[in-house]
C-alpha atoms as a PDB file:
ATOM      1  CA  UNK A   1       0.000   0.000   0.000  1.00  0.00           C
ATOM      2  CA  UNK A   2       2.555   2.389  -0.313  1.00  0.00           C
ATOM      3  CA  UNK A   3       2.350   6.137  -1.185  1.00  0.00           C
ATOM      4  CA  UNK A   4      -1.717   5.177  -0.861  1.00  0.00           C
ATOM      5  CA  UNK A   5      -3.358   7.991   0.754  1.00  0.00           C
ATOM      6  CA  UNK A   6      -6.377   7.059   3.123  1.00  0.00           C
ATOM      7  CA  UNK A   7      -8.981   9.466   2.257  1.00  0.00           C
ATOM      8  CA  UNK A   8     -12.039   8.662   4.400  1.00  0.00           C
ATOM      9  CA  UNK A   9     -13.810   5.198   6.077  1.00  0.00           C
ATOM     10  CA  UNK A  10     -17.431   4.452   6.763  1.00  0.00           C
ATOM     11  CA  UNK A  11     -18.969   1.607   8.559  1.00  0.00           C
ATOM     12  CA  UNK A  12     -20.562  -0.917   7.197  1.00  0.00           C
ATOM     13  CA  UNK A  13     -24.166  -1.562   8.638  1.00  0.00           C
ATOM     14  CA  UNK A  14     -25.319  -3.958  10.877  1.00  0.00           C
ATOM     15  CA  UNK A  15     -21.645  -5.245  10.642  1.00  0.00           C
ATOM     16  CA  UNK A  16     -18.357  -3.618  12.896  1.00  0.00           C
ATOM     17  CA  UNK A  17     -16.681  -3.597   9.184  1.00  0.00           C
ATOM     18  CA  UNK A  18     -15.905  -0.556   7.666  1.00  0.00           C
ATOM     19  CA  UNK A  19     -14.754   0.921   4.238  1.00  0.00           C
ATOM     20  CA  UNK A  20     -11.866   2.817   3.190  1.00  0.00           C
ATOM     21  CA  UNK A  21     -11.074   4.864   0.700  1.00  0.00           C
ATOM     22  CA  UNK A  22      -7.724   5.409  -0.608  1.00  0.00           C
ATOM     23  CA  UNK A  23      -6.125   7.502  -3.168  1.00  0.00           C
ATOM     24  CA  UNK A  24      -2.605   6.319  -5.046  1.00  0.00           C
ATOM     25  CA  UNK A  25      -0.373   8.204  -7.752  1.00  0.00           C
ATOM     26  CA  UNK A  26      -3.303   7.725 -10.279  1.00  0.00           C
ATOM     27  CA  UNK A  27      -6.408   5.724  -9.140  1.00  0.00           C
ATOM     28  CA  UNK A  28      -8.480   5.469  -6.380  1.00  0.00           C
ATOM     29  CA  UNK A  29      -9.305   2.131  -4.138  1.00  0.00           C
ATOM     30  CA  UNK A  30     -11.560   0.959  -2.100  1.00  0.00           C
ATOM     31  CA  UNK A  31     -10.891  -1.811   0.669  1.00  0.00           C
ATOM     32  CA  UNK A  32     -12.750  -3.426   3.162  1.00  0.00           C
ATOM     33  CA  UNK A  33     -11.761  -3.800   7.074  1.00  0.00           C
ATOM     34  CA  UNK A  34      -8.717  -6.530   6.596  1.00  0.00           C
ATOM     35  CA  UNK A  35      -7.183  -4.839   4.345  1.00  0.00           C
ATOM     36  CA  UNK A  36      -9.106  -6.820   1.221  1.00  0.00           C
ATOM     37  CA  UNK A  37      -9.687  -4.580  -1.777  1.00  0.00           C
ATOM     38  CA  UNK A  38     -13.144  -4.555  -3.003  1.00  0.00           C
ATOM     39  CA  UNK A  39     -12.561  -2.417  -6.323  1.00  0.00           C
ATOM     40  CA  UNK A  40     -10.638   0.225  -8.037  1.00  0.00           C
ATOM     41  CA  UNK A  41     -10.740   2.792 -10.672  1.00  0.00           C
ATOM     42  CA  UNK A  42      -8.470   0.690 -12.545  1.00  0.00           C
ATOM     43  CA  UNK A  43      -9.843  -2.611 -12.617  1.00  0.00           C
ATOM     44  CA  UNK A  44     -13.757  -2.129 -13.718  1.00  0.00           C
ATOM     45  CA  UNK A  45     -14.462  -4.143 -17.159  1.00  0.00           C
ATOM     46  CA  UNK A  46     -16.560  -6.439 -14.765  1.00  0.00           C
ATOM     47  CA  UNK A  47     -18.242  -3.741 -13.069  1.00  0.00           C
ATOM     48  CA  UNK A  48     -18.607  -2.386 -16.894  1.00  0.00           C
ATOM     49  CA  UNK A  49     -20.074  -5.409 -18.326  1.00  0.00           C
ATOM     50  CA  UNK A  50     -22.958  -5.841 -15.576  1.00  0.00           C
ATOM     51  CA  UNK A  51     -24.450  -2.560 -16.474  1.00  0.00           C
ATOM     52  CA  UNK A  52     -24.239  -3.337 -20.370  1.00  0.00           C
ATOM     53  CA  UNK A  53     -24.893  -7.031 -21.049  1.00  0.00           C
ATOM     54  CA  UNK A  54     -28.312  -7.040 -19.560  1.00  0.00           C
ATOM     55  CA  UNK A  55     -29.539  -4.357 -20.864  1.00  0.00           C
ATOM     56  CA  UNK A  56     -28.613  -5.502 -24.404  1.00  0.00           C
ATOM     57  CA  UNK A  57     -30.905  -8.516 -24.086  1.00  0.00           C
ATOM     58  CA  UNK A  58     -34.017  -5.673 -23.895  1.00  0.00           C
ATOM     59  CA  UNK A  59     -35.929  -5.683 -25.998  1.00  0.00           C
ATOM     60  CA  UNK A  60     -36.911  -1.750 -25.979  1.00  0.00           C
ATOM     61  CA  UNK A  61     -34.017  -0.216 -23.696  1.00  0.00           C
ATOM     62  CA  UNK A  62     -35.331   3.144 -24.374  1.00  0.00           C
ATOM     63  CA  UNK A  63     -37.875   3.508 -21.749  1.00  0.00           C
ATOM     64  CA  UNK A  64     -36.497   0.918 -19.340  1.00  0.00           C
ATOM     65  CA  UNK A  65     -36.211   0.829 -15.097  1.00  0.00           C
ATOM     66  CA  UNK A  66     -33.379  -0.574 -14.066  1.00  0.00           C
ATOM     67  CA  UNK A  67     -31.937  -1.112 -10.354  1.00  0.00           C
ATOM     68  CA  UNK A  68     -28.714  -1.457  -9.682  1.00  0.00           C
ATOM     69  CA  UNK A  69     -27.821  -2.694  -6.033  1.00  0.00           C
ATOM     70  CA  UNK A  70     -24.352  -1.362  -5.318  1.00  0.00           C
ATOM     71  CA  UNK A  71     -22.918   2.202  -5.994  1.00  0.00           C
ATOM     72  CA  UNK A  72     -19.287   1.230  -5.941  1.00  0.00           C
ATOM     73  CA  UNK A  73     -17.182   3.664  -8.251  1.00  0.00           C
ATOM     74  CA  UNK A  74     -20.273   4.457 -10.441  1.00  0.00           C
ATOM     75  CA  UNK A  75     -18.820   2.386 -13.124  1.00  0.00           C
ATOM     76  CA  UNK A  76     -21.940   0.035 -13.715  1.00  0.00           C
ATOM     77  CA  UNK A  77     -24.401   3.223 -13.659  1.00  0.00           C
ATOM     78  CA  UNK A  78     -22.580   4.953 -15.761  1.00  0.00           C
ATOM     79  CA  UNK A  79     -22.404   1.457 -18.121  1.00  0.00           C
ATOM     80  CA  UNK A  80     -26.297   1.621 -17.801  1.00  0.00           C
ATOM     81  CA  UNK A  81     -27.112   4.642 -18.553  1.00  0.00           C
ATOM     82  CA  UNK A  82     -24.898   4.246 -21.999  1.00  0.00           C
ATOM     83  CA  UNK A  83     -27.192   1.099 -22.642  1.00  0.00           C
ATOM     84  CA  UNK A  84     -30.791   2.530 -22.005  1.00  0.00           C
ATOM     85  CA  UNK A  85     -32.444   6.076 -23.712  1.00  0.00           C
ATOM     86  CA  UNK A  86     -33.357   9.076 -22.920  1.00  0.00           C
ATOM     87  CA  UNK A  87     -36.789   8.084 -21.331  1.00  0.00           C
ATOM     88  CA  UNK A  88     -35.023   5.444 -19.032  1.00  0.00           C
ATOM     89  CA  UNK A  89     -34.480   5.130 -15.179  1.00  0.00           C
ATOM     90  CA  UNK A  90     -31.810   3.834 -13.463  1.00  0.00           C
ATOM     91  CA  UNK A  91     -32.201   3.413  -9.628  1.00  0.00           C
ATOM     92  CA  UNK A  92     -29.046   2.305  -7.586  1.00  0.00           C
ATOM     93  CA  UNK A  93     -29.947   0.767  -3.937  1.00  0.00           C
ATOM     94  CA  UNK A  94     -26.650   2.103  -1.841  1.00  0.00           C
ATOM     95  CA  UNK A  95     -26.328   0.745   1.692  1.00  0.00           C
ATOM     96  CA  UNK A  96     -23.723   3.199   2.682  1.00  0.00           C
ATOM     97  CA  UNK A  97     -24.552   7.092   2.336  1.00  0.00           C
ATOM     98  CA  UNK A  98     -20.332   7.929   2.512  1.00  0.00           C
ATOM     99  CA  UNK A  99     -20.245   5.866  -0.897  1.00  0.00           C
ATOM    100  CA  UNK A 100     -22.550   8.356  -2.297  1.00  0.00           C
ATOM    101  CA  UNK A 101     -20.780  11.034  -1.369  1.00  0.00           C
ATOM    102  CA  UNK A 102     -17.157   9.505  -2.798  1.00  0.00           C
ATOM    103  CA  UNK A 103     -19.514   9.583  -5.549  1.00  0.00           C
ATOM    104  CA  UNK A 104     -20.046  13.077  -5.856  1.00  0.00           C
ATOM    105  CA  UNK A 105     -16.361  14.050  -5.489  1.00  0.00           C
ATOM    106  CA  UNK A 106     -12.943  13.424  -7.016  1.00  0.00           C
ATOM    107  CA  UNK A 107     -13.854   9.821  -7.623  1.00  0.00           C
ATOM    108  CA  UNK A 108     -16.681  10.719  -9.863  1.00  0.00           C
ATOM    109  CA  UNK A 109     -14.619  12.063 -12.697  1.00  0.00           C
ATOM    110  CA  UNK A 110     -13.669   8.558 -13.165  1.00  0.00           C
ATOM    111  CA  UNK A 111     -16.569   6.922 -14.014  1.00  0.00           C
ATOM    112  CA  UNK A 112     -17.626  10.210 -15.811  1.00  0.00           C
ATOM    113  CA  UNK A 113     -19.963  11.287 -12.299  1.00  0.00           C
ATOM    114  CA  UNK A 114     -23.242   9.154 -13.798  1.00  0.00           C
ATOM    115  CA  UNK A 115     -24.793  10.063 -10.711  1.00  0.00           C
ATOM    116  CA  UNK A 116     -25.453  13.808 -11.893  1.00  0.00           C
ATOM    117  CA  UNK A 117     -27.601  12.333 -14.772  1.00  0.00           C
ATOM    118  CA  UNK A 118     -30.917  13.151 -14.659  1.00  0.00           C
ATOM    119  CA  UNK A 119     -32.422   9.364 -15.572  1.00  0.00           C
ATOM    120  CA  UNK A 120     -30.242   8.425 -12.110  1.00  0.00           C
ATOM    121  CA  UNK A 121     -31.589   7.858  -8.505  1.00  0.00           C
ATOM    122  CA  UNK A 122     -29.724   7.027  -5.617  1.00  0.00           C
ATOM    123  CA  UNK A 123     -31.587   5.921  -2.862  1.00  0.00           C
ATOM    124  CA  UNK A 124     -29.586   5.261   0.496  1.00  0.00           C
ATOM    125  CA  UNK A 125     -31.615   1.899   1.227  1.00  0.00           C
ATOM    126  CA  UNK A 126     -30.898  -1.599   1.360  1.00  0.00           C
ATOM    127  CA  UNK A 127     -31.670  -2.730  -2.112  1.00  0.00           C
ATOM    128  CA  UNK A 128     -33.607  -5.863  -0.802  1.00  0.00           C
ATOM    129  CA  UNK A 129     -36.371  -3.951   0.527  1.00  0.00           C
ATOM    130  CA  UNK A 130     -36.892  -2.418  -3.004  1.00  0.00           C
ATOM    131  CA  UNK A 131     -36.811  -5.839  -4.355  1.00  0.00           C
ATOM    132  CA  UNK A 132     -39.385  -7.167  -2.328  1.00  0.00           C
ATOM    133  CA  UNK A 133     -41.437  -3.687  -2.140  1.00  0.00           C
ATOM    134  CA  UNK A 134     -41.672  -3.548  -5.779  1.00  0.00           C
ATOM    135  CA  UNK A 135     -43.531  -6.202  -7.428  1.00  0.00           C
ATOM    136  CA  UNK A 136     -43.234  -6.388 -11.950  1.00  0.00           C
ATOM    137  CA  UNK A 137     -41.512  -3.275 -11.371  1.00  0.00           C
ATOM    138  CA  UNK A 138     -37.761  -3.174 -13.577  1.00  0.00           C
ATOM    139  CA  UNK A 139     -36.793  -4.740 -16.800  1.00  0.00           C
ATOM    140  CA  UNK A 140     -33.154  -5.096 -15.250  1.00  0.00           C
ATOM    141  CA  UNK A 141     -31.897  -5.783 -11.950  1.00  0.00           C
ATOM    142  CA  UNK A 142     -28.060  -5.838 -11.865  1.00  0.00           C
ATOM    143  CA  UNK A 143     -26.294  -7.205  -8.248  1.00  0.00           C
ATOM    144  CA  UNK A 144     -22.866  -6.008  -6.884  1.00  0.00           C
ATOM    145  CA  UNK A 145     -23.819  -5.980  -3.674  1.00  0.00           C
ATOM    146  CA  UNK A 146     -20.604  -7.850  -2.379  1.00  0.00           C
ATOM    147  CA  UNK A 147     -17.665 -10.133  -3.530  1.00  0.00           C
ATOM    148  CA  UNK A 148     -20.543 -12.979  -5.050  1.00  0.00           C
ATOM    149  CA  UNK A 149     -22.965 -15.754  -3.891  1.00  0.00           C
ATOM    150  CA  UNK A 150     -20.949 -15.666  -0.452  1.00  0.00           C
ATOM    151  CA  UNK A 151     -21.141 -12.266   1.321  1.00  0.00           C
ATOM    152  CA  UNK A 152     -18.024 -10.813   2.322  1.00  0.00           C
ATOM    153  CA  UNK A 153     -19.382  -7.561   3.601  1.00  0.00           C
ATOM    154  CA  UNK A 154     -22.495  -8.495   5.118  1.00  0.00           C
ATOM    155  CA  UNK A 155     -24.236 -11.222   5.945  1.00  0.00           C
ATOM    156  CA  UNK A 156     -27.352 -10.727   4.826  1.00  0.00           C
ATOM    157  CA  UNK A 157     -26.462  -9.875   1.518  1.00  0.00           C
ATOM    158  CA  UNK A 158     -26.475 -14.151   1.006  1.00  0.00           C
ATOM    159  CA  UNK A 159     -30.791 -13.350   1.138  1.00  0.00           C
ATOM    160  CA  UNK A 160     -30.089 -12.076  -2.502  1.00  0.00           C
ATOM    161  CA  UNK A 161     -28.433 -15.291  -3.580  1.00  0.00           C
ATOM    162  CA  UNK A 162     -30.501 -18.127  -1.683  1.00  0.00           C
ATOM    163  CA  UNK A 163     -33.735 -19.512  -3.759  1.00  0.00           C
ATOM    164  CA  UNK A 164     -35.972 -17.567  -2.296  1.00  0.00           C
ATOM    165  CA  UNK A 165     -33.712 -14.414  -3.054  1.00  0.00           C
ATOM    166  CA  UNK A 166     -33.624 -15.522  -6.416  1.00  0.00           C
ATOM    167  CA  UNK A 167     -37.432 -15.862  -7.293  1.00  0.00           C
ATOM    168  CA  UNK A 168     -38.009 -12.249  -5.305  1.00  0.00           C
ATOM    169  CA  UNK A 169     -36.209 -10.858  -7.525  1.00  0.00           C
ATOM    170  CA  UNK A 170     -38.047 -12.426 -10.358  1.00  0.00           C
ATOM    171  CA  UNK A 171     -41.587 -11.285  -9.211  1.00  0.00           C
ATOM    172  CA  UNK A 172     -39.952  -7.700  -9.632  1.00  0.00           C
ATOM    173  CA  UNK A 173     -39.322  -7.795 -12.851  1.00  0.00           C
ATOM    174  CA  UNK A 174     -41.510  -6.824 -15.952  1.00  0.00           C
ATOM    175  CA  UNK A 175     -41.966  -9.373 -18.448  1.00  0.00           C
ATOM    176  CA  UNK A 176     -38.771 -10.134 -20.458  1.00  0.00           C
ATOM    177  CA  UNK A 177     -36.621  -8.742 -17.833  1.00  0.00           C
ATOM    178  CA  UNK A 178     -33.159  -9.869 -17.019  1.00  0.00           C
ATOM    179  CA  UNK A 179     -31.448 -10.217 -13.887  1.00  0.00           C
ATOM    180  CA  UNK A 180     -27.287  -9.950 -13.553  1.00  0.00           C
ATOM    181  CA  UNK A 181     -25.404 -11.052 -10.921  1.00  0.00           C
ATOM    182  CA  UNK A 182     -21.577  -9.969 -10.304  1.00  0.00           C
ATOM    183  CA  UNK A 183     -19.046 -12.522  -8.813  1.00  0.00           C
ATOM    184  CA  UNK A 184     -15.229 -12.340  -8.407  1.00  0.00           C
ATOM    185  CA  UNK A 185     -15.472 -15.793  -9.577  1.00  0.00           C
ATOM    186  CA  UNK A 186     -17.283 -18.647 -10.490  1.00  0.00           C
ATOM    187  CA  UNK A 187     -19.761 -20.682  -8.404  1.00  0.00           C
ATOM    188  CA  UNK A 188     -21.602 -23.516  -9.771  1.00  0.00           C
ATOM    189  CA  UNK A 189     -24.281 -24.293  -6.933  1.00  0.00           C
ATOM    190  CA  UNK A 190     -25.386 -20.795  -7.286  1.00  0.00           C
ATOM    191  CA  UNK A 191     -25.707 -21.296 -11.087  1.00  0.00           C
ATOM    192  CA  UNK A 192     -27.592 -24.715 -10.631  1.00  0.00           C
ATOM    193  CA  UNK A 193     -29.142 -22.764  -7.808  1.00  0.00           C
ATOM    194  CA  UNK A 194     -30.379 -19.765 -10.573  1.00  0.00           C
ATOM    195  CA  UNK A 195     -31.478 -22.747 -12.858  1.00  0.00           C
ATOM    196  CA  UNK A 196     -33.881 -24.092  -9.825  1.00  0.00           C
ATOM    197  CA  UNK A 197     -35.356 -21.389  -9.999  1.00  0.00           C
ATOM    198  CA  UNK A 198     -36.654 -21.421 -13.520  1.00  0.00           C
ATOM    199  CA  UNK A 199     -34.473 -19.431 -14.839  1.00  0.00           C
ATOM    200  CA  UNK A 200     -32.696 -19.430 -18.356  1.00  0.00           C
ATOM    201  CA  UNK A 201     -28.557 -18.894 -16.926  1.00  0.00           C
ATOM    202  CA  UNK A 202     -25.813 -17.023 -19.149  1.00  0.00           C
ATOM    203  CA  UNK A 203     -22.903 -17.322 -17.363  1.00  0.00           C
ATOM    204  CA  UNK A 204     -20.274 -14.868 -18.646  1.00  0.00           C
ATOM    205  CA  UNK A 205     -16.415 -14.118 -17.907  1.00  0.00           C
ATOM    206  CA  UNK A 206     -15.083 -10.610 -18.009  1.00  0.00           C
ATOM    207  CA  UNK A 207     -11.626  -9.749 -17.700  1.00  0.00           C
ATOM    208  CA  UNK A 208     -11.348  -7.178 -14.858  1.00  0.00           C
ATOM    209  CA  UNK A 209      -9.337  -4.926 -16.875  1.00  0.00           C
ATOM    210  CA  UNK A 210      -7.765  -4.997 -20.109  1.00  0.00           C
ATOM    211  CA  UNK A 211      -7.675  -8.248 -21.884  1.00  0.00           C
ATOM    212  CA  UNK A 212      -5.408 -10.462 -20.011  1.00  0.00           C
ATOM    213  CA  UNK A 213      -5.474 -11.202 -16.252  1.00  0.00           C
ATOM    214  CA  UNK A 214      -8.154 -11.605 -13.672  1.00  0.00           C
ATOM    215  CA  UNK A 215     -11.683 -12.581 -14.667  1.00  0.00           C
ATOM    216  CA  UNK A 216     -14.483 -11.904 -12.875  1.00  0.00           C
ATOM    217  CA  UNK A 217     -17.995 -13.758 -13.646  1.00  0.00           C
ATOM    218  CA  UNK A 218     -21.571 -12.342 -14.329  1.00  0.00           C
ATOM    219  CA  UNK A 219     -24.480 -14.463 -14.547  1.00  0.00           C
ATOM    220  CA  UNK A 220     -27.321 -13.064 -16.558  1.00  0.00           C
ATOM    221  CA  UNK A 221     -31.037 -15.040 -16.307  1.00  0.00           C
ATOM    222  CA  UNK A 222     -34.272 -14.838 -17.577  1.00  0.00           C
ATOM    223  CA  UNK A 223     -37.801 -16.897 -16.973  1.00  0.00           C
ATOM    224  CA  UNK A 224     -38.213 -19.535 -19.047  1.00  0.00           C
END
């Protein structure tokens, strides 16, 4: 971590983790308590692809809703918001109002600062409750809510991944919709787990950056 400059933390809810935010020469970082780094403004053709594939399978992107659960740098909003037109809402679900705010500032010239776009909404909730509050609601609902079908952040982030989870998230979408999950890697009971559920599975790598190195996987599914 050297010459890294620690910017600002926040804690994590209902967990005694925390956040941290770090600026080096030329990109910033974000790490988890431990010392485990979540993302950067380096690495993101994962974070990318999650806001673009799914909203290529639409089959009118012009008007659509999509939620996104997870802020991080802004780099899957941003993705998004490319993918859908000018009639189109994108909601993000952030758990942590500091991420917001990194959002806002010096970080946001990264990703291009997505959230100023007027077809954006953050909403400082826990993007569960939207889930289950909001019945045939999105044609897209992209996860990167944590490090994949195991929570490393938080605990209760494994709701989104367990069967019932899974076919919550189904009753909120429209007909046709798509849902995207992110993953550091692959995990085949949660793909099996995704086809349970009567789901049609596209299970994608996506090199992290460039096009060599780490992959990360996104799983894109549909009803049957």
């Amino acid at each position: 971590m050297r010459h890294w400059t620690h910017l600002a933390e926040a804690s994590i809810p209902g967990t005694q983790k925390s956040l941290m935010l770090y600026k080096s020469k030329d990109d910033f970082h974000i790490k988890v308590t431990g010392g485990f780094e979540l993302m950067s403004t380096r690495k993101h053709g994962s974070e990318d692809a999650l806001g673009t594939l799914p909203c290529k399978k639409l089959k009118n992107p012009e008007n659509a809703q999509v939620l996104i659960g997870g802020l991080g740098m802004g780099f899957t909003l941003a993705a998004a918001l490319q993918s859908v037109g000018a009639q189109a809402k994108v909601t993000v679900a952030e758990l942590i109002p500091a991420v917001a705010e990194w959002n806002r500032g010096p970080l946001g010239e990264y990703s291009g600062f997505p959230v100023h776009d007027s077809r954006s909404h953050i909403e400082i909730v826990d993007v569960c409750d939207l889930i289950k509050d909001h019945p045939a609601a999105y044609d897209v609902i992209a996860l990167d809510v944590d490090n994949g079908p195991e929570g490393l952040t938080q605990g209760s982030n494994n709701w989104l991944y367990s069967e019932e989870g899974i076919n919550t998230a189904r009753t909120a979408l429209r007909p046709g919709g798509v849902l995207a999950y992110w993953s550091a890697g692959q995990d085949k009971p949660f793909r099996l787990r995704l086809r349970k559920c009567s789901l049609a599975v596209e299970e994608v790598s996506v090199f992290a950056h460039g096009s060599k190195g780490t992959k990360h996987t996104i799983w894109l599914a549909q009803t049957l």
